[in-house]
C-alpha atoms as a PDB file:
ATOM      1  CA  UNK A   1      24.833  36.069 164.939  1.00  0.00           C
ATOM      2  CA  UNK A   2      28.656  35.088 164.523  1.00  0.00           C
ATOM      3  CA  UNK A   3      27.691  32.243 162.189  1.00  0.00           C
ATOM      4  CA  UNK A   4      25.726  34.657 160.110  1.00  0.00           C
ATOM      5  CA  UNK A   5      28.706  37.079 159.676  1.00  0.00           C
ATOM      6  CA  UNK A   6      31.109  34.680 159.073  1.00  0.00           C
ATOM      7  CA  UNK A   7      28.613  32.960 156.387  1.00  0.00           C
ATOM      8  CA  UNK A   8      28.043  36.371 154.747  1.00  0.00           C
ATOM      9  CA  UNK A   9      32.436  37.021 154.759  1.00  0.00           C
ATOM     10  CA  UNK A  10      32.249  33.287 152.986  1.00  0.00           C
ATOM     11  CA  UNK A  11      30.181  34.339 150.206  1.00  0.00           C
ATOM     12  CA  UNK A  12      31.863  37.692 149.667  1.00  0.00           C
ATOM     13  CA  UNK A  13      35.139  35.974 149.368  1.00  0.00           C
ATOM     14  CA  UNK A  14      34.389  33.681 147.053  1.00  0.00           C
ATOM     15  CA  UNK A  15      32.354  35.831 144.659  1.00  0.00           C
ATOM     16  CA  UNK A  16      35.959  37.436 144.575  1.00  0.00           C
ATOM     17  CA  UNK A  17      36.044  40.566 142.097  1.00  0.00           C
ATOM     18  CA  UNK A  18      34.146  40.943 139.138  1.00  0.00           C
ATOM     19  CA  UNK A  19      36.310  39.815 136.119  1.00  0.00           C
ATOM     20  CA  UNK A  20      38.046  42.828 133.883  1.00  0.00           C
ATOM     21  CA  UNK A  21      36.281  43.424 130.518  1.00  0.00           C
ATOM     22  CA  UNK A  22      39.776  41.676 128.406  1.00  0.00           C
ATOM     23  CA  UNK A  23      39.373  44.977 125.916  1.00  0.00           C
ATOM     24  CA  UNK A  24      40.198  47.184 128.765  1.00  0.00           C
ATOM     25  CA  UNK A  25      43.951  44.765 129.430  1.00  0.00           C
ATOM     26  CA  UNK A  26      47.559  45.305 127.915  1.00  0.00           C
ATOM     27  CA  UNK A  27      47.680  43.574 124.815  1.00  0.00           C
ATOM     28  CA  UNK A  28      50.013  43.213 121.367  1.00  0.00           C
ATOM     29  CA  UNK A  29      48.223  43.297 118.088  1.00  0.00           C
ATOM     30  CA  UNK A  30      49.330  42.341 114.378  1.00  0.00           C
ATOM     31  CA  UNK A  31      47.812  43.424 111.599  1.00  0.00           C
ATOM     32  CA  UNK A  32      47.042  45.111 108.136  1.00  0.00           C
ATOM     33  CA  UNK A  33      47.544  48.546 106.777  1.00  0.00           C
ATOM     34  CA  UNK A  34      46.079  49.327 103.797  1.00  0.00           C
ATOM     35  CA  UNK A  35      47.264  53.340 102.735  1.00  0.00           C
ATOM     36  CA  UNK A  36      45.922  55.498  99.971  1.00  0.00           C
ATOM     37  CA  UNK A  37      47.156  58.694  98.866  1.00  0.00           C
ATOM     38  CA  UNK A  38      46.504  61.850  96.568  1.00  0.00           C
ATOM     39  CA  UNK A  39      48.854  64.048  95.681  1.00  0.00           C
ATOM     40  CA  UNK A  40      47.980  67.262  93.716  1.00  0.00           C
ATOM     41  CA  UNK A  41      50.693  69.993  93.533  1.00  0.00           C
ATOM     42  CA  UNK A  42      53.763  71.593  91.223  1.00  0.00           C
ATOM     43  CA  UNK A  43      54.249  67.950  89.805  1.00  0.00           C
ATOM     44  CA  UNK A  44      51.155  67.394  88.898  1.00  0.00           C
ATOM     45  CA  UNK A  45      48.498  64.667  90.325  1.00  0.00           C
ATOM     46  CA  UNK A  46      48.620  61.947  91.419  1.00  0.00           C
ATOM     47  CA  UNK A  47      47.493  58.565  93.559  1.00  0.00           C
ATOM     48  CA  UNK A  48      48.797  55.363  94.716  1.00  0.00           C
ATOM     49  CA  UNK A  49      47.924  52.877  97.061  1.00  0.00           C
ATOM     50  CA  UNK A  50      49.558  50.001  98.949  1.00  0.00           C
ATOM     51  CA  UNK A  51      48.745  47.402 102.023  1.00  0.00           C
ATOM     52  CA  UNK A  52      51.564  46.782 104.590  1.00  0.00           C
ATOM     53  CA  UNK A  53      52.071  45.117 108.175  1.00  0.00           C
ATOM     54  CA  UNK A  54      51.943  46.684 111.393  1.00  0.00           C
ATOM     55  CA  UNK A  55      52.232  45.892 115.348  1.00  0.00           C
ATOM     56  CA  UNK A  56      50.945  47.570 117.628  1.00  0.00           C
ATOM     57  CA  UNK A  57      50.713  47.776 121.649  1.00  0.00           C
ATOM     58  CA  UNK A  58      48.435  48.967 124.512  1.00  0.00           C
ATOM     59  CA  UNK A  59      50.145  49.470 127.532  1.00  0.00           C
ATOM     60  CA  UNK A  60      48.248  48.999 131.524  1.00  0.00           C
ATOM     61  CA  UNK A  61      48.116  52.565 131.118  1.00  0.00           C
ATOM     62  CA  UNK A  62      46.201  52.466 127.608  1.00  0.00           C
ATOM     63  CA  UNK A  63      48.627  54.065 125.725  1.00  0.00           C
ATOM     64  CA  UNK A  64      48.869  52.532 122.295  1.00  0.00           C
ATOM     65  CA  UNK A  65      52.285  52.262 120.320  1.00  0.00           C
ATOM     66  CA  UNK A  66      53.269  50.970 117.363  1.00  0.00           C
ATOM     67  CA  UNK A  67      54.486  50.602 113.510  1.00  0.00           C
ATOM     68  CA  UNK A  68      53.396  50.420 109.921  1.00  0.00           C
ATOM     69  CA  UNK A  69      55.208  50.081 106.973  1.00  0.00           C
ATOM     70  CA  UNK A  70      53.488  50.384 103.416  1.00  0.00           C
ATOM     71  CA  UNK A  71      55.516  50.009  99.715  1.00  0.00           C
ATOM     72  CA  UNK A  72      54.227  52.150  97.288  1.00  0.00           C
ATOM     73  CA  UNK A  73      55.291  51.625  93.382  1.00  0.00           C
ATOM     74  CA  UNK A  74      57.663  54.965  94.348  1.00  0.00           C
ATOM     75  CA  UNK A  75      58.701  54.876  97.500  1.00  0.00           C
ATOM     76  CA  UNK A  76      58.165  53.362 100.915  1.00  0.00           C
ATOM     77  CA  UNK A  77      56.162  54.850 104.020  1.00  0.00           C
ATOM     78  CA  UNK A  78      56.847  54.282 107.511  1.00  0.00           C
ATOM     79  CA  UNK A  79      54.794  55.249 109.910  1.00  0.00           C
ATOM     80  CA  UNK A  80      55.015  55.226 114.151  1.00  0.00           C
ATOM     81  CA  UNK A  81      51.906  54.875 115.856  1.00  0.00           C
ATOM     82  CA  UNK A  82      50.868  56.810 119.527  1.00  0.00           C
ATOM     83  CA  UNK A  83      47.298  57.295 120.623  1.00  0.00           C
ATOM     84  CA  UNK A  84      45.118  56.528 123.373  1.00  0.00           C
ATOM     85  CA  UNK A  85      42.061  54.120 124.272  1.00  0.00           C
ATOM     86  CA  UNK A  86      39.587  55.806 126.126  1.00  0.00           C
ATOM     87  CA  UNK A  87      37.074  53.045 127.268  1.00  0.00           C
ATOM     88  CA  UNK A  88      36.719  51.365 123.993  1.00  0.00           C
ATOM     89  CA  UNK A  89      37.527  54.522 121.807  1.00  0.00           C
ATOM     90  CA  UNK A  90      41.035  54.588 120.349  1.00  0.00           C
ATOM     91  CA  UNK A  91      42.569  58.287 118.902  1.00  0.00           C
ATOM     92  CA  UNK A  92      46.386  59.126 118.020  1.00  0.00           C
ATOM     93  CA  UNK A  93      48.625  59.996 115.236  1.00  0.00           C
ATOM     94  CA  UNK A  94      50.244  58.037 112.283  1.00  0.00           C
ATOM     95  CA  UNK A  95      53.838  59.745 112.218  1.00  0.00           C
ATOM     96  CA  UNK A  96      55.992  59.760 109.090  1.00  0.00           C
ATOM     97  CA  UNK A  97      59.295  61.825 109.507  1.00  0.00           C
ATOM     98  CA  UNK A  98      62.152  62.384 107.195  1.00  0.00           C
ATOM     99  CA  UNK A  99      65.091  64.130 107.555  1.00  0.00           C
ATOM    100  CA  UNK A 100      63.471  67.265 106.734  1.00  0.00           C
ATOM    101  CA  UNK A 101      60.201  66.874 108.069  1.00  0.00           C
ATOM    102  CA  UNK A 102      57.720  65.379 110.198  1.00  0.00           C
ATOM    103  CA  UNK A 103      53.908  64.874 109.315  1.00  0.00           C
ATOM    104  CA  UNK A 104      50.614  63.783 111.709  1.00  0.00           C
ATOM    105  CA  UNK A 105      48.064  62.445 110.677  1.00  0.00           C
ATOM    106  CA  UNK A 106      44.997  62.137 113.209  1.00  0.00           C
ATOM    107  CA  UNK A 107      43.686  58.485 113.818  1.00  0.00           C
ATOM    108  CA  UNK A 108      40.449  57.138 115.577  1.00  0.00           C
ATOM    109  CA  UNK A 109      38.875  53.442 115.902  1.00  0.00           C
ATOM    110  CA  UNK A 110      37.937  51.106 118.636  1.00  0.00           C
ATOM    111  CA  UNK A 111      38.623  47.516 120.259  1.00  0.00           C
ATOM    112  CA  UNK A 112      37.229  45.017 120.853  1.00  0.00           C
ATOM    113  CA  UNK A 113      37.758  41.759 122.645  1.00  0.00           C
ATOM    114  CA  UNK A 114      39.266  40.193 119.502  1.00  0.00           C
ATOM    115  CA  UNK A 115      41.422  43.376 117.864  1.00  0.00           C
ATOM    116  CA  UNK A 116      40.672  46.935 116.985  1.00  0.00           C
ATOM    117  CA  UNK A 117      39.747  48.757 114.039  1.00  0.00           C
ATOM    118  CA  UNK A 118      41.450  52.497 112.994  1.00  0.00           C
ATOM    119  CA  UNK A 119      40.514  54.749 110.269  1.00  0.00           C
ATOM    120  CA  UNK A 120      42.371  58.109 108.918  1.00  0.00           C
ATOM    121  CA  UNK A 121      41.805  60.851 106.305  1.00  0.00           C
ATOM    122  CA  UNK A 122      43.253  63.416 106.240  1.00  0.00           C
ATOM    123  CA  UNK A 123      44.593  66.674 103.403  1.00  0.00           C
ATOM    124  CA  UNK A 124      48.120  67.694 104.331  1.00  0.00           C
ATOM    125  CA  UNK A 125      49.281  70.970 102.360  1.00  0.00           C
ATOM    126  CA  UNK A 126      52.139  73.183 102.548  1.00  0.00           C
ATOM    127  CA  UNK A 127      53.773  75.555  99.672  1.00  0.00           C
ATOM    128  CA  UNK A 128      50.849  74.631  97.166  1.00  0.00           C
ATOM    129  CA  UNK A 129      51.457  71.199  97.643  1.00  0.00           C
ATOM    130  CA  UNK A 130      48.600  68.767  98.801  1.00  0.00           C
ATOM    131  CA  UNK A 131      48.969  64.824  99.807  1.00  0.00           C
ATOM    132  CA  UNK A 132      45.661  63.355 101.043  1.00  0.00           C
ATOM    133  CA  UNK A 133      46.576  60.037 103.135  1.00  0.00           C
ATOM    134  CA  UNK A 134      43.523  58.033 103.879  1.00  0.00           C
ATOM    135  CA  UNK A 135      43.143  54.326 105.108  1.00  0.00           C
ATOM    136  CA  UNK A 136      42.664  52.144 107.563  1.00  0.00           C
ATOM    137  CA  UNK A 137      44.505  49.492 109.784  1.00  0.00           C
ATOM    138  CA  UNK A 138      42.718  46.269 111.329  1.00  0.00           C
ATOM    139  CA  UNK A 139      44.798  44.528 113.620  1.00  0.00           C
ATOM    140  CA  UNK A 140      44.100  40.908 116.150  1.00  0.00           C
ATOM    141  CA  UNK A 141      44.981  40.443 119.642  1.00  0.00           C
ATOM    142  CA  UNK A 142      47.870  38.298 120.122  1.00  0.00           C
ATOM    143  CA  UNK A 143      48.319  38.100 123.826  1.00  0.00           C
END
């Protein structure tokens, strides 16, 4: 009866734990940003688009982090990057902020084993002013 417990510890040991699915790890991520917006207000309308870099991070917690940068023919956008993964789900915010202001704009995607995949659109407005900002960002996993 010993030999048949100690043959049964064997096999449990060396089965050893069931390997973690690698889209559910810590990992950095480079990518592509490409931005669109539409602006409709007291200067008229308007739209421009641009493609930029970003990196991005997930954390052991799942917390994603990152940055974005796009170059528009006017101006430049930055945006910071927090959000979530929820099993293979991903939701957060694109941040811009100037010295006056700070805007969110709502994010959602997934991962993958490879990268992950976001999307956003959404209407900001204030004061009779209106900027869509839609787009999406596809990044790969690094490490």
């Amino acid at each position: 009866a010993d030999a048949d417990a100690d043959a049964d510890a064997d096999a449990d040991a060396d089965a050893g734990d069931p390997e973690t699915d690698p889209s559910m790890l810590a990992g950095a991520f480079v990518g592509t940003m490409t931005t669109q917006y539409e602006y409709e207000g007291s200067f008229g309308a308007f739209e421009d688009s641009c493609t930029g870099d970003v990196s991005l991070a997930i954390d052991d917690d799942l917390v994603l982090t990152g940055t974005g940068l796009c170059v528009f023919d006017s101006f430049e956008l930055g945006f910071d990057l927090e959000g979530q993964q929820t099993d293979l789900a991903l939701r957060g915010v694109l941040i811009s902020e100037s010295a006056t202001d700070r805007v969110e704009t709502p994010f959602s995607g997934s991962r993958d084993n490879n990268g992950l995949s976001l999307s956003f659109d959404t209407t900001h407005e204030a004061d009779g002013e209106a900027v869509r900002l839609f787009g999406s960002i596809t990044a790969s996993l690094v490490r």
